[in-house]
PDB file of N, CA and C in Angstrom:
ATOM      1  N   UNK A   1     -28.831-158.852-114.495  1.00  0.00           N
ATOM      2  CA  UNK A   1     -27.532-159.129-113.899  1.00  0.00           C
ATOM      3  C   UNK A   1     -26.996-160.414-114.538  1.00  0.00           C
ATOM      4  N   UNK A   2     -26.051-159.873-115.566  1.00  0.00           N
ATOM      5  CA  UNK A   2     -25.453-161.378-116.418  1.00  0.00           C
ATOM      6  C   UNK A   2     -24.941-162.459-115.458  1.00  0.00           C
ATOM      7  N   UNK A   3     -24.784-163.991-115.661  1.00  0.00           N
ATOM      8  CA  UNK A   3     -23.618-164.296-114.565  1.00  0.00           C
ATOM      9  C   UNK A   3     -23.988-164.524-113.347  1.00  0.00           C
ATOM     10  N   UNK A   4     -25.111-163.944-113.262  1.00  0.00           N
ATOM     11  CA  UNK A   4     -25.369-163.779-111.400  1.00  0.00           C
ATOM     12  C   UNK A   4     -25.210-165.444-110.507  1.00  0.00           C
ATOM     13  N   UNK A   5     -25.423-166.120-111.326  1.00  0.00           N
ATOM     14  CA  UNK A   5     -25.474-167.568-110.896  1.00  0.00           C
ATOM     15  C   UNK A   5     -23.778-167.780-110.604  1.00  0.00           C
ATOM     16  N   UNK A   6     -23.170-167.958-111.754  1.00  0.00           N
ATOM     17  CA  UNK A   6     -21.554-168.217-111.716  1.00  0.00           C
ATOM     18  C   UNK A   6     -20.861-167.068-110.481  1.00  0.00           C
ATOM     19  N   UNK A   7     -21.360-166.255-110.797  1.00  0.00           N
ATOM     20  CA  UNK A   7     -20.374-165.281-109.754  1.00  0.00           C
ATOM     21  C   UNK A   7     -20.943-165.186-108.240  1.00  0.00           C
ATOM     22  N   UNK A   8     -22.041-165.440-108.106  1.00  0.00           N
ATOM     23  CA  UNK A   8     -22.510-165.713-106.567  1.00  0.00           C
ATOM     24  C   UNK A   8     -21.856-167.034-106.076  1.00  0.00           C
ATOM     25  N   UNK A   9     -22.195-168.301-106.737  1.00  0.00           N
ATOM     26  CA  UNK A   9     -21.933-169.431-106.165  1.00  0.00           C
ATOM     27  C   UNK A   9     -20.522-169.092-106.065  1.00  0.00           C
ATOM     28  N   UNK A  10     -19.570-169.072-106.819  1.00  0.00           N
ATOM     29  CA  UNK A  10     -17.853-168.433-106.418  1.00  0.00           C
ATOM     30  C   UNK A  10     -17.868-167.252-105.512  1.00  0.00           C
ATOM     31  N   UNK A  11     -18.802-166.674-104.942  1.00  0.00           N
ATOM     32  CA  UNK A  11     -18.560-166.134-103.709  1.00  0.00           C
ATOM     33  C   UNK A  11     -18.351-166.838-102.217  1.00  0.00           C
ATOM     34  N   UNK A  12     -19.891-167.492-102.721  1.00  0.00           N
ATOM     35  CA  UNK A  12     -20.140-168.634-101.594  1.00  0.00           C
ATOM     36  C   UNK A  12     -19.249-169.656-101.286  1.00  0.00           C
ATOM     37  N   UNK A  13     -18.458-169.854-102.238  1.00  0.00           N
ATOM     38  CA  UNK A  13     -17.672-171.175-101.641  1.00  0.00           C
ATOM     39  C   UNK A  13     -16.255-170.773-101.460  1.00  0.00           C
ATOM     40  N   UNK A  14     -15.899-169.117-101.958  1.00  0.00           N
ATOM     41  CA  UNK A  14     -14.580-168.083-101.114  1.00  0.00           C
ATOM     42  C   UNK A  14     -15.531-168.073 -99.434  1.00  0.00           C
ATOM     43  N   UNK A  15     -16.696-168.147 -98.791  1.00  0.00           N
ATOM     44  CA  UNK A  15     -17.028-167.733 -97.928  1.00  0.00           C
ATOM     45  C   UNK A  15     -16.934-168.593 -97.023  1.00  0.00           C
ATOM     46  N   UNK A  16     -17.074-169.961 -97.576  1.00  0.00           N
ATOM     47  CA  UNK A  16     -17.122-171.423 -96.879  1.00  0.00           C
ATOM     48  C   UNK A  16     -15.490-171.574 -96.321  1.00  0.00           C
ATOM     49  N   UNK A  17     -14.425-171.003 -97.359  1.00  0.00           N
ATOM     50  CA  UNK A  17     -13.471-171.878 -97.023  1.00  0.00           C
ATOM     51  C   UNK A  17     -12.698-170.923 -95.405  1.00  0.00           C
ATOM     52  N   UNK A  18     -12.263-171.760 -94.568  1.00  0.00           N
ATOM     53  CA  UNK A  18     -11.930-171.551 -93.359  1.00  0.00           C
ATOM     54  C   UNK A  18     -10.578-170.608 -93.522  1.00  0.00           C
ATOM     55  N   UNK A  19      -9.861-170.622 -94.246  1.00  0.00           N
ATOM     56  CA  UNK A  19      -8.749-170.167 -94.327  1.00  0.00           C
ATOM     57  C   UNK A  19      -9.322-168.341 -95.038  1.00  0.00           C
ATOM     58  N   UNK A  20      -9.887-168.103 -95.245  1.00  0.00           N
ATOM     59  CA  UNK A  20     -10.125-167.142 -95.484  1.00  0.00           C
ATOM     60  C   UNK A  20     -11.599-166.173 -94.332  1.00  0.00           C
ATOM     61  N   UNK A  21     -11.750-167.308 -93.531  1.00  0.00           N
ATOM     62  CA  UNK A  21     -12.792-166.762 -92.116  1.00  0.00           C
ATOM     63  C   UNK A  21     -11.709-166.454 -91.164  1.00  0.00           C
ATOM     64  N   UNK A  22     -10.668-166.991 -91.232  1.00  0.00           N
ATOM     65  CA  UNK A  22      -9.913-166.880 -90.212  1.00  0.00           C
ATOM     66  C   UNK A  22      -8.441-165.317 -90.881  1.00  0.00           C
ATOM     67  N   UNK A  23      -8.847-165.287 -91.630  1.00  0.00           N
ATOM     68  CA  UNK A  23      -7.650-164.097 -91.949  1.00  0.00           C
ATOM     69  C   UNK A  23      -8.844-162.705 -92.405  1.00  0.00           C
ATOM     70  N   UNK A  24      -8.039-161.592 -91.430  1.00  0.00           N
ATOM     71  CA  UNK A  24      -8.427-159.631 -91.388  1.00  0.00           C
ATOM     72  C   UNK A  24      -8.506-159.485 -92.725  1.00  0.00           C
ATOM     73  N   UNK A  25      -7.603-160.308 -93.838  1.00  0.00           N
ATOM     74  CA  UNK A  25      -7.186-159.937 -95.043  1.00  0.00           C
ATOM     75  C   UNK A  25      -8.509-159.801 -95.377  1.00  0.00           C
ATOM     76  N   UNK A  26      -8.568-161.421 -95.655  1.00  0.00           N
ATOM     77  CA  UNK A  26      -9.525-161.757 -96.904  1.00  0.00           C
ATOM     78  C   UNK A  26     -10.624-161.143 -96.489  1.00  0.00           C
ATOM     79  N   UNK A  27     -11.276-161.730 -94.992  1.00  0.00           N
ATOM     80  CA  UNK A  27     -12.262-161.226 -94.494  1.00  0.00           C
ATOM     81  C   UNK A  27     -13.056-159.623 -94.827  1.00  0.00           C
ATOM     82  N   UNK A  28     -11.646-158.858 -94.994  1.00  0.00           N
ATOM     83  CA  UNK A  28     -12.376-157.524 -95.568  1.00  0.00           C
ATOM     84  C   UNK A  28     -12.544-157.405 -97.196  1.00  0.00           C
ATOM     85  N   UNK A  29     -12.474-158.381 -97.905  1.00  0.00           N
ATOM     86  CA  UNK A  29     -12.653-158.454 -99.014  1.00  0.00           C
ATOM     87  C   UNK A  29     -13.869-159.170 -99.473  1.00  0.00           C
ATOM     88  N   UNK A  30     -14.557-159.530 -98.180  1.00  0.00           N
ATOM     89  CA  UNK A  30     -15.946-160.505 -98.656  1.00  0.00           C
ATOM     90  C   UNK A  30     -17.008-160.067 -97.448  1.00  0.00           C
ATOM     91  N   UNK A  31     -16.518-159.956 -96.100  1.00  0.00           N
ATOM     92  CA  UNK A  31     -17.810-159.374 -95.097  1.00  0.00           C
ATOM     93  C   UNK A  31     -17.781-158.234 -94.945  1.00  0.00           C
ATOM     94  N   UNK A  32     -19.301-157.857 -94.914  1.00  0.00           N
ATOM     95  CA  UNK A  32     -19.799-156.507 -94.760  1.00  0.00           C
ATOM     96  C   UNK A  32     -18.863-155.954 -93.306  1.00  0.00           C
ATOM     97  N   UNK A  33     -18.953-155.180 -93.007  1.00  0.00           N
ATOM     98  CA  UNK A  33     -18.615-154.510 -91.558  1.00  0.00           C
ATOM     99  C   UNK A  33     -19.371-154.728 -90.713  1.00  0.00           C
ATOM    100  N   UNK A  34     -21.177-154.812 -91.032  1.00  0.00           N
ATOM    101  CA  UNK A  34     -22.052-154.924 -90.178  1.00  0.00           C
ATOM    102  C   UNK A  34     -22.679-156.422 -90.583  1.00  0.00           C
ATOM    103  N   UNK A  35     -21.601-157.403 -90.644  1.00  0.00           N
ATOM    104  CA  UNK A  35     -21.582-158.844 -90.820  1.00  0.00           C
ATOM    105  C   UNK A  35     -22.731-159.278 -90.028  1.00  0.00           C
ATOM    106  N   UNK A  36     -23.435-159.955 -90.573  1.00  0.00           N
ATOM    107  CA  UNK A  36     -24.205-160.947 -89.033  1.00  0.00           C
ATOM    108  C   UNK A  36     -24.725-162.643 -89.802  1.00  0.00           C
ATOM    109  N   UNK A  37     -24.840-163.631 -88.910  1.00  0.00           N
ATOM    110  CA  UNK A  37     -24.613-164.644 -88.981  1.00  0.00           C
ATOM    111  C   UNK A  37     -25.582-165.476 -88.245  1.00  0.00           C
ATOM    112  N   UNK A  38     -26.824-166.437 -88.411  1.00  0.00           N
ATOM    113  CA  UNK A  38     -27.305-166.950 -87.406  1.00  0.00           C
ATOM    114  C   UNK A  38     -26.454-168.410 -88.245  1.00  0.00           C
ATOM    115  N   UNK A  39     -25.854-169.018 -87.022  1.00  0.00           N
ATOM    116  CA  UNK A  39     -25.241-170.009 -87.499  1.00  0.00           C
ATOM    117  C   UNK A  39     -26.255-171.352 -86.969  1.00  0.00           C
ATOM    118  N   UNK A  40     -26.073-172.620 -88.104  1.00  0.00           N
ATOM    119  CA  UNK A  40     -26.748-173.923 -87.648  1.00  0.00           C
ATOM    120  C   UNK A  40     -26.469-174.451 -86.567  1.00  0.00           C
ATOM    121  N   UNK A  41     -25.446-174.221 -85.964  1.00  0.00           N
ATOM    122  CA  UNK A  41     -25.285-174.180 -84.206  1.00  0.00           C
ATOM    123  C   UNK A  41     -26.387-173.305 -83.348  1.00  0.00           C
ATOM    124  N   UNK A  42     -26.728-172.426 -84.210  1.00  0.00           N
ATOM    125  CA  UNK A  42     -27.995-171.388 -82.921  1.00  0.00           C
ATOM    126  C   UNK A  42     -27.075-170.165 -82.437  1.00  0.00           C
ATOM    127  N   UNK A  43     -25.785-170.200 -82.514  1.00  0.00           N
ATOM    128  CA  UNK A  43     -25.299-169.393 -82.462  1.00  0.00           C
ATOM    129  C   UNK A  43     -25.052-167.965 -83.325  1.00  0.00           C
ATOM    130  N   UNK A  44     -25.187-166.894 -82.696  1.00  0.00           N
ATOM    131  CA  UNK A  44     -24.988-165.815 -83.940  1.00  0.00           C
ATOM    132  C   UNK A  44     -24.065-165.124 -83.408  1.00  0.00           C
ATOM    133  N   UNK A  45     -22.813-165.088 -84.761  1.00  0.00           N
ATOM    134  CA  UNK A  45     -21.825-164.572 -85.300  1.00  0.00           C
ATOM    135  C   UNK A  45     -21.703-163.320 -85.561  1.00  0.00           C
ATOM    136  N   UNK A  46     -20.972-162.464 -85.310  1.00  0.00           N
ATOM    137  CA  UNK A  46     -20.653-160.915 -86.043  1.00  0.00           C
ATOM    138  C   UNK A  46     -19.513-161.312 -86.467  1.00  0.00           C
ATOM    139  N   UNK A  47     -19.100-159.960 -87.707  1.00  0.00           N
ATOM    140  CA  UNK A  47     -17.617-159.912 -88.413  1.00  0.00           C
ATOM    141  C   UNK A  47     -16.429-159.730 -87.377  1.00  0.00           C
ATOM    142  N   UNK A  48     -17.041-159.210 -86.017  1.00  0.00           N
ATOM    143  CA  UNK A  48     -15.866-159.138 -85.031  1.00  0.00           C
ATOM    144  C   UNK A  48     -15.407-159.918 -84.507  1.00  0.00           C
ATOM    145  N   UNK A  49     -16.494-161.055 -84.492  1.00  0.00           N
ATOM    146  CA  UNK A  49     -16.359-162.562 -83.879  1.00  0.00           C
ATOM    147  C   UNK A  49     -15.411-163.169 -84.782  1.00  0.00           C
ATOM    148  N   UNK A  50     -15.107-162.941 -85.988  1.00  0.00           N
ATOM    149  CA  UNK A  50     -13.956-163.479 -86.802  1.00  0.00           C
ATOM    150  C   UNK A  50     -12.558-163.225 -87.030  1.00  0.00           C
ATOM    151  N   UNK A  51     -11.676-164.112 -86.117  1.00  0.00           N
ATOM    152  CA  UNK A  51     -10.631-163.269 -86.416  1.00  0.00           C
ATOM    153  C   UNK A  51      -9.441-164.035 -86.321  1.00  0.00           C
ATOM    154  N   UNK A  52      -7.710-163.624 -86.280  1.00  0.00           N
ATOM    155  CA  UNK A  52      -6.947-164.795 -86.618  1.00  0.00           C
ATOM    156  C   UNK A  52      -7.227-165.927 -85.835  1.00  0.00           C
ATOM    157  N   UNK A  53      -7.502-165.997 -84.625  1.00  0.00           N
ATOM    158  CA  UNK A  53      -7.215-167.276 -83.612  1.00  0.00           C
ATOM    159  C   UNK A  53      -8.659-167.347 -83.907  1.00  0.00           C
ATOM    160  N   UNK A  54      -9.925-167.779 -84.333  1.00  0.00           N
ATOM    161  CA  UNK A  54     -10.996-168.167 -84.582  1.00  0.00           C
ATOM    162  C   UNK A  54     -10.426-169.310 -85.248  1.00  0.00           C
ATOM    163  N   UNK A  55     -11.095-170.218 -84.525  1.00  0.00           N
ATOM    164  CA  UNK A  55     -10.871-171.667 -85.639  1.00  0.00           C
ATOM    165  C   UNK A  55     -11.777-172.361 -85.918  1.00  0.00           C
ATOM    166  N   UNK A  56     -11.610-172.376 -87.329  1.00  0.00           N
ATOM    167  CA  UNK A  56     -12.873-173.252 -88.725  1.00  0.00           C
ATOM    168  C   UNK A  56     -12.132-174.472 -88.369  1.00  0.00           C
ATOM    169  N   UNK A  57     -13.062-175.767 -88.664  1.00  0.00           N
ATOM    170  CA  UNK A  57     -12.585-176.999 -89.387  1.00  0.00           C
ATOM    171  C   UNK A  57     -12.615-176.845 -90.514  1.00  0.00           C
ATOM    172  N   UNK A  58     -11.608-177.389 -91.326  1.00  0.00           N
ATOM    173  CA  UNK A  58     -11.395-177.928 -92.975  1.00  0.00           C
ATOM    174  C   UNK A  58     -12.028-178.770 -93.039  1.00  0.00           C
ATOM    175  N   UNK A  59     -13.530-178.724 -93.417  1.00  0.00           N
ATOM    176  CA  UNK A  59     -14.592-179.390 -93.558  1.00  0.00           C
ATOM    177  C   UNK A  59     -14.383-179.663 -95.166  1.00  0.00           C
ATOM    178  N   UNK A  60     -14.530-180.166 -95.387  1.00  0.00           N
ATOM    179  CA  UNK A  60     -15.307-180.738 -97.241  1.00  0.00           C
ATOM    180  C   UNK A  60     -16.476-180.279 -97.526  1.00  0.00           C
ATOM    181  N   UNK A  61     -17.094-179.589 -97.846  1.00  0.00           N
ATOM    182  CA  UNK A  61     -18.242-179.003 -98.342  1.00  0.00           C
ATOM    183  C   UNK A  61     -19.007-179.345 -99.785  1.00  0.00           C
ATOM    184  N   UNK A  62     -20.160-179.811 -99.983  1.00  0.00           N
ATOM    185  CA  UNK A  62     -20.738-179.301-101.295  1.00  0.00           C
ATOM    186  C   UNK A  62     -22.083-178.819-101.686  1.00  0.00           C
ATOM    187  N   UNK A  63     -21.838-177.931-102.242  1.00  0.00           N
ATOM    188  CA  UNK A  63     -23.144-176.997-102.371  1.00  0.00           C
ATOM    189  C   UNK A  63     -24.412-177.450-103.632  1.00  0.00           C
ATOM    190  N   UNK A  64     -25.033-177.471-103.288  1.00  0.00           N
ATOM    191  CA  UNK A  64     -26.508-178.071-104.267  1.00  0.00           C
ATOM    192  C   UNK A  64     -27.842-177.027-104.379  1.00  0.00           C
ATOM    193  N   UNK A  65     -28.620-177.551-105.316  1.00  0.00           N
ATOM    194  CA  UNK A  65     -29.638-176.378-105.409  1.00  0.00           C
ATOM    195  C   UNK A  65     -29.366-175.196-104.887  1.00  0.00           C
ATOM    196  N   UNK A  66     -28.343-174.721-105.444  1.00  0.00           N
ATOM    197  CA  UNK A  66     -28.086-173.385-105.852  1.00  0.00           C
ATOM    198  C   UNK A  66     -29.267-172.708-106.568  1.00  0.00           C
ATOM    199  N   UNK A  67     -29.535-171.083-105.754  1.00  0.00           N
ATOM    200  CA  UNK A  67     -30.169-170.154-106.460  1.00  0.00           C
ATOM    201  C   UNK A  67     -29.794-169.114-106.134  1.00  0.00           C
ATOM    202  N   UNK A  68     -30.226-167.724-107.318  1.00  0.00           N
ATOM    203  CA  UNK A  68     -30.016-166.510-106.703  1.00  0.00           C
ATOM    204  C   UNK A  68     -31.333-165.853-107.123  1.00  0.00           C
ATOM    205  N   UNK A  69     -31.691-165.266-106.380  1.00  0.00           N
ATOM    206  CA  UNK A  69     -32.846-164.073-106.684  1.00  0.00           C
ATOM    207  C   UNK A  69     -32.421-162.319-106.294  1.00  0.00           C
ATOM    208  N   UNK A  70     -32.133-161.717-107.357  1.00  0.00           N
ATOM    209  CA  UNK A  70     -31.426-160.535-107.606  1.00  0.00           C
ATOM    210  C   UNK A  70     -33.069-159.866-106.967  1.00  0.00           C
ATOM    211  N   UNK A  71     -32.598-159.186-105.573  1.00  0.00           N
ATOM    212  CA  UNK A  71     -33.615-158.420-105.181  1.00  0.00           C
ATOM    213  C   UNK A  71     -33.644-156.756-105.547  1.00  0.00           C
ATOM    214  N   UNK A  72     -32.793-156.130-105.918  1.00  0.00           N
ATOM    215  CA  UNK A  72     -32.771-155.049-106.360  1.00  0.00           C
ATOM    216  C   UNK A  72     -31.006-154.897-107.126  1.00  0.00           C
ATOM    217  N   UNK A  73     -30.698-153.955-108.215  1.00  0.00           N
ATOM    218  CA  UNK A  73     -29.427-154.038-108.631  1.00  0.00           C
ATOM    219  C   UNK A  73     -27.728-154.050-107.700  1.00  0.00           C
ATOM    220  N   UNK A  74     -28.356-153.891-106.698  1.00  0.00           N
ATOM    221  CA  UNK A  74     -27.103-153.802-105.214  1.00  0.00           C
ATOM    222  C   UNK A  74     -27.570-154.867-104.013  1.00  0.00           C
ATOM    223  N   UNK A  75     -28.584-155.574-104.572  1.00  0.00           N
ATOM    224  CA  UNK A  75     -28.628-156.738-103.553  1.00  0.00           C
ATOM    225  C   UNK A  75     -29.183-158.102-104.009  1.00  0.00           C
ATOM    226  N   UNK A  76     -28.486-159.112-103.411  1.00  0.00           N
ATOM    227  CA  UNK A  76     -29.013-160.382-104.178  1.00  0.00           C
ATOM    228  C   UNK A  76     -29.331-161.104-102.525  1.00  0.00           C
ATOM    229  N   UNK A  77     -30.095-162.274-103.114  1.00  0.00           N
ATOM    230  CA  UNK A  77     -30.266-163.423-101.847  1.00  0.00           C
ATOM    231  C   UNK A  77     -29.698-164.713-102.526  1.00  0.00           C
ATOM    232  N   UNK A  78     -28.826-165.544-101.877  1.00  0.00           N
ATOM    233  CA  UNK A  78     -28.581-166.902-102.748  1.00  0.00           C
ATOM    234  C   UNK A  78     -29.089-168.232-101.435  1.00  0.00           C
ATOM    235  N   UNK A  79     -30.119-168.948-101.790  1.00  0.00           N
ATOM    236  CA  UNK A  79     -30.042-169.811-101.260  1.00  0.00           C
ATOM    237  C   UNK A  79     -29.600-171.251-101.796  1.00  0.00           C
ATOM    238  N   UNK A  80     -29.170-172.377-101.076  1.00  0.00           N
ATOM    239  CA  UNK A  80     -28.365-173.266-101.431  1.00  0.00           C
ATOM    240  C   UNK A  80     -28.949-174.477-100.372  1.00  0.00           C
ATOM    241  N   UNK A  81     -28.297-175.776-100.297  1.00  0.00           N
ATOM    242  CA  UNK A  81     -28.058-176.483 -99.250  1.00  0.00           C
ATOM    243  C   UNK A  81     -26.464-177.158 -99.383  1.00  0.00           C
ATOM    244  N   UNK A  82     -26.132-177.513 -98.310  1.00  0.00           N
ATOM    245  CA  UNK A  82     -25.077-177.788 -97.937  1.00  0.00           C
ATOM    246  C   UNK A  82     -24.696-178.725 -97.730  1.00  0.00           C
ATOM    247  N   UNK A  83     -23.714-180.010 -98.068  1.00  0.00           N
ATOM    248  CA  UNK A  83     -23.521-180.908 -97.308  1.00  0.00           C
ATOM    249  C   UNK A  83     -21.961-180.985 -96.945  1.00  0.00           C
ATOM    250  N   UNK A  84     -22.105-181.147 -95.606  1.00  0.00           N
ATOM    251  CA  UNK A  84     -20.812-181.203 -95.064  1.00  0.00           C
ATOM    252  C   UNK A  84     -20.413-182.910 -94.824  1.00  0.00           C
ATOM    253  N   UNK A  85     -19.256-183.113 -95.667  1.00  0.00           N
ATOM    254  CA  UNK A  85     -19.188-184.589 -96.184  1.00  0.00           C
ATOM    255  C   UNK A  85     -18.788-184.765 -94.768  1.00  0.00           C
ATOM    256  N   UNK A  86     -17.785-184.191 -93.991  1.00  0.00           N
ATOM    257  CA  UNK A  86     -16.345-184.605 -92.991  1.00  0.00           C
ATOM    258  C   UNK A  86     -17.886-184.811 -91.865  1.00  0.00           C
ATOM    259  N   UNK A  87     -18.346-183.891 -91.793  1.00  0.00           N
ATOM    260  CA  UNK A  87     -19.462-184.009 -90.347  1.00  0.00           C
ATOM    261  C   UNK A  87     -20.444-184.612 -90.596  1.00  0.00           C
ATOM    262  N   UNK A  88     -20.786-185.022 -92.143  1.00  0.00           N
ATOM    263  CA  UNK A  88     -22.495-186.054 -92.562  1.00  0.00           C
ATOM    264  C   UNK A  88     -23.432-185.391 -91.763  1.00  0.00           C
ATOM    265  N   UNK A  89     -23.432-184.340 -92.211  1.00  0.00           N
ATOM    266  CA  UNK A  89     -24.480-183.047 -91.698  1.00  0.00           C
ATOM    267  C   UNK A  89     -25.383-182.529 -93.335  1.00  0.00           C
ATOM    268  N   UNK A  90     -26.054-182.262 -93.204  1.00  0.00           N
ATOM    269  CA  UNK A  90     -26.781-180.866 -94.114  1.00  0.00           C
ATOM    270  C   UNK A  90     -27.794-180.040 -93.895  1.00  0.00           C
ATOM    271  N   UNK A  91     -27.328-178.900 -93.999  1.00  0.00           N
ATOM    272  CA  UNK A  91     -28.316-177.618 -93.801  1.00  0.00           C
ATOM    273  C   UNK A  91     -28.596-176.773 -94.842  1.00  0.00           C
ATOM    274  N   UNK A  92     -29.611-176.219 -95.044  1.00  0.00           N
ATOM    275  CA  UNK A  92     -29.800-175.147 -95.988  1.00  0.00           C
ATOM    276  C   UNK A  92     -29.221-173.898 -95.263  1.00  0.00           C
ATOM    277  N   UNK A  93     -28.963-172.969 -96.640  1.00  0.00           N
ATOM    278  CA  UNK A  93     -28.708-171.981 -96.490  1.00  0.00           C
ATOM    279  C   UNK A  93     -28.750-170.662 -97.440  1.00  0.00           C
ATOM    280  N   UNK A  94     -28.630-169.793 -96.421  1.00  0.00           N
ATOM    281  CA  UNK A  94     -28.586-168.455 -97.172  1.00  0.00           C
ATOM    282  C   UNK A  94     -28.164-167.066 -97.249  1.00  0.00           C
ATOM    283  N   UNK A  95     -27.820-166.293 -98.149  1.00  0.00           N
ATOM    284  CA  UNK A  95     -27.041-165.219 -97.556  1.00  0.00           C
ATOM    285  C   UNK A  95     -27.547-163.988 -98.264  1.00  0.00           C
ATOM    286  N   UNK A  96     -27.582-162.899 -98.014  1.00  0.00           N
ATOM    287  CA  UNK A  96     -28.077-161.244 -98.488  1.00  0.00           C
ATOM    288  C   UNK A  96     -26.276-160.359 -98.805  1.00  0.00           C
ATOM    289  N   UNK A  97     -26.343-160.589 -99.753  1.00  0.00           N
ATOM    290  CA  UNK A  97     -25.036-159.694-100.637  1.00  0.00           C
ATOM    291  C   UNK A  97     -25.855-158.338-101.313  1.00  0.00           C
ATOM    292  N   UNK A  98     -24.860-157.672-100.370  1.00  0.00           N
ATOM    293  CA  UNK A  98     -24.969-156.045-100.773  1.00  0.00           C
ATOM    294  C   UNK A  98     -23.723-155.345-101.827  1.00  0.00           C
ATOM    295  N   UNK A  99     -24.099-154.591-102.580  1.00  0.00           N
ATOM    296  CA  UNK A  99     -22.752-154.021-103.338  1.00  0.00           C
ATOM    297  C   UNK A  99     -22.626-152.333-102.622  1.00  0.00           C
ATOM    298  N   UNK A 100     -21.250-152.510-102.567  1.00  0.00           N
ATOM    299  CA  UNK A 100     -21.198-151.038-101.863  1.00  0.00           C
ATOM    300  C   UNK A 100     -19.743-150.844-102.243  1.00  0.00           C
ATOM    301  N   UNK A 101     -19.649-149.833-103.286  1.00  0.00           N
ATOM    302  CA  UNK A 101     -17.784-149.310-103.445  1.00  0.00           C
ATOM    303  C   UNK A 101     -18.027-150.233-104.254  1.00  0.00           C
ATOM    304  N   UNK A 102     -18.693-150.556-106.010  1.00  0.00           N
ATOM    305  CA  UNK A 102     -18.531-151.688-106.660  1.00  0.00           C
ATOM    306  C   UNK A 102     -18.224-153.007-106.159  1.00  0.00           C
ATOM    307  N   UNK A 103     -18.315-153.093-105.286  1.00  0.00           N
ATOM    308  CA  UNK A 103     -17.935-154.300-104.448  1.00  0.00           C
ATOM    309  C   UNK A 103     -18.641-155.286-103.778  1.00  0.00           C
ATOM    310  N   UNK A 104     -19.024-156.361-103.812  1.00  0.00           N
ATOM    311  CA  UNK A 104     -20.544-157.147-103.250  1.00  0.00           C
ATOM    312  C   UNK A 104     -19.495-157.817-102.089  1.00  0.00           C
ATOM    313  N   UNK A 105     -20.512-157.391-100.706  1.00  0.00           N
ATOM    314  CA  UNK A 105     -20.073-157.844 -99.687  1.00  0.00           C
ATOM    315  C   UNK A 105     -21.073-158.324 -99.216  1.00  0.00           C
ATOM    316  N   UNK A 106     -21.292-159.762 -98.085  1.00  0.00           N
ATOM    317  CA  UNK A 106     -21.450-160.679 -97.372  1.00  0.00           C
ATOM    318  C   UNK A 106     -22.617-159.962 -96.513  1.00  0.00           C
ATOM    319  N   UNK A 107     -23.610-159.596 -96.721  1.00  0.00           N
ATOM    320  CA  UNK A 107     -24.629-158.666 -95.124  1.00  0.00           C
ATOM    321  C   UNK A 107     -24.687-159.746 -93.739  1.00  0.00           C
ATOM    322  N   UNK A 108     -25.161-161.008 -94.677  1.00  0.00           N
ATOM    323  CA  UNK A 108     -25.808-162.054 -93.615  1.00  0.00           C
ATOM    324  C   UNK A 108     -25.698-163.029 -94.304  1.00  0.00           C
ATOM    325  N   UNK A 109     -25.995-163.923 -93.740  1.00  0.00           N
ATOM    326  CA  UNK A 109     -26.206-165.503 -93.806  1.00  0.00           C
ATOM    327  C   UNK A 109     -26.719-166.281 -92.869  1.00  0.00           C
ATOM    328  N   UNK A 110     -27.477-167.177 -92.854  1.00  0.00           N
ATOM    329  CA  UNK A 110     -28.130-168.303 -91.904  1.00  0.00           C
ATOM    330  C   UNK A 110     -27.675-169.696 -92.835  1.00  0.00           C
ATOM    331  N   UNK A 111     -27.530-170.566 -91.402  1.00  0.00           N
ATOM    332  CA  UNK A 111     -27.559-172.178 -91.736  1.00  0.00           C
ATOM    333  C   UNK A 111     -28.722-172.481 -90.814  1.00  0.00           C
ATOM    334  N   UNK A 112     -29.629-173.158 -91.427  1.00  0.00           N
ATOM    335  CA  UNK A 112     -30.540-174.268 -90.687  1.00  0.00           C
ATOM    336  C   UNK A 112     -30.114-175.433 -90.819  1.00  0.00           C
ATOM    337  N   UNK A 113     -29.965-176.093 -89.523  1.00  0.00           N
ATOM    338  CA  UNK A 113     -29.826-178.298 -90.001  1.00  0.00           C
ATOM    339  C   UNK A 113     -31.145-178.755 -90.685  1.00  0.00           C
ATOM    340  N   UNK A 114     -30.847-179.399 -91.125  1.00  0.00           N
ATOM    341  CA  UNK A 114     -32.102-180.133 -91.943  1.00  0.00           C
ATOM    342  C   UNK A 114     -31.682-181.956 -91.559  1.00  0.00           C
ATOM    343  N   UNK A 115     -32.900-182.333 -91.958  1.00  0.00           N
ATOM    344  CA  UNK A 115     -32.912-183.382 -92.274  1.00  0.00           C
ATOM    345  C   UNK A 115     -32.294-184.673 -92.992  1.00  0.00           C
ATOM    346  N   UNK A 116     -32.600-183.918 -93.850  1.00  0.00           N
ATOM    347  CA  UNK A 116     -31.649-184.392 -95.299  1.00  0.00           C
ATOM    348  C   UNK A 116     -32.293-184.614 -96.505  1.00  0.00           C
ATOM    349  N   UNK A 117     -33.428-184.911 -96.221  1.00  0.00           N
ATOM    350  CA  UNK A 117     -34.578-185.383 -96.571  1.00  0.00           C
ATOM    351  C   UNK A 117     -35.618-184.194 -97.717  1.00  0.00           C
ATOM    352  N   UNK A 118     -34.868-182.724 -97.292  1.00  0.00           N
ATOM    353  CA  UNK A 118     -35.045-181.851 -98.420  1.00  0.00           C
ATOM    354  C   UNK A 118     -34.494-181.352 -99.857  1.00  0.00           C
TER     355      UNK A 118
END
């Protein structure tokens, strides 16, 4: 899988930005249908849970140790960590992208808080 690095991480950070969690549009252009989410809150998310009146903060984000491990030709795992500059938070993370209809969509994702210290 050529690329797999460049074109995952430009998924991930279409996935981060709030303006596109909060719109039917985009949303069906990046989450699965059977979306699921354990979020670093403890909370878990479905794709239904997302929708116009859902509100993201415009957080600042930046993503580090980036990886992908291509688990079969229609599915990848990318893990990363996160730092959220606006909240001086960081968590790792990770997500399972499926291709279905030529199309790689969003299965899951988890945030853990961390330390920082990883």
């Amino acid at each position: 899988m050529e690329n797999a690095i460049q074109t995952f991480y430009e998924l991930e950070c279409i996935h981060l930005k709030s303006e596109v969690r909060t719109s039917a549009e985009e949303l069906s252009n990046i989450l699965a249908d059977d979306y699921v989410e354990f979020g670093s809150s403890g909370r878990i998310w479905k794709r239904k849970d997302y929708h116009d009146n859902h509100v993201l903060s415009p957080d600042v984000f930046e993503i580090s140790h980036f990886h992908v491990d291509v688990l079969s030709p229609d599915c990848v795992l990318t893990t990363y960590h996160l730092m959220n500059h606006t909240a001086e938070k960081k968590t790792l993370r990770s997500s399972i992208w499926r291709k279905r209809e030529e199309k790689w969509r969003l299965f899951f994702h988890q945030g853990t808080m961390t330390n920082g210290d990883q």
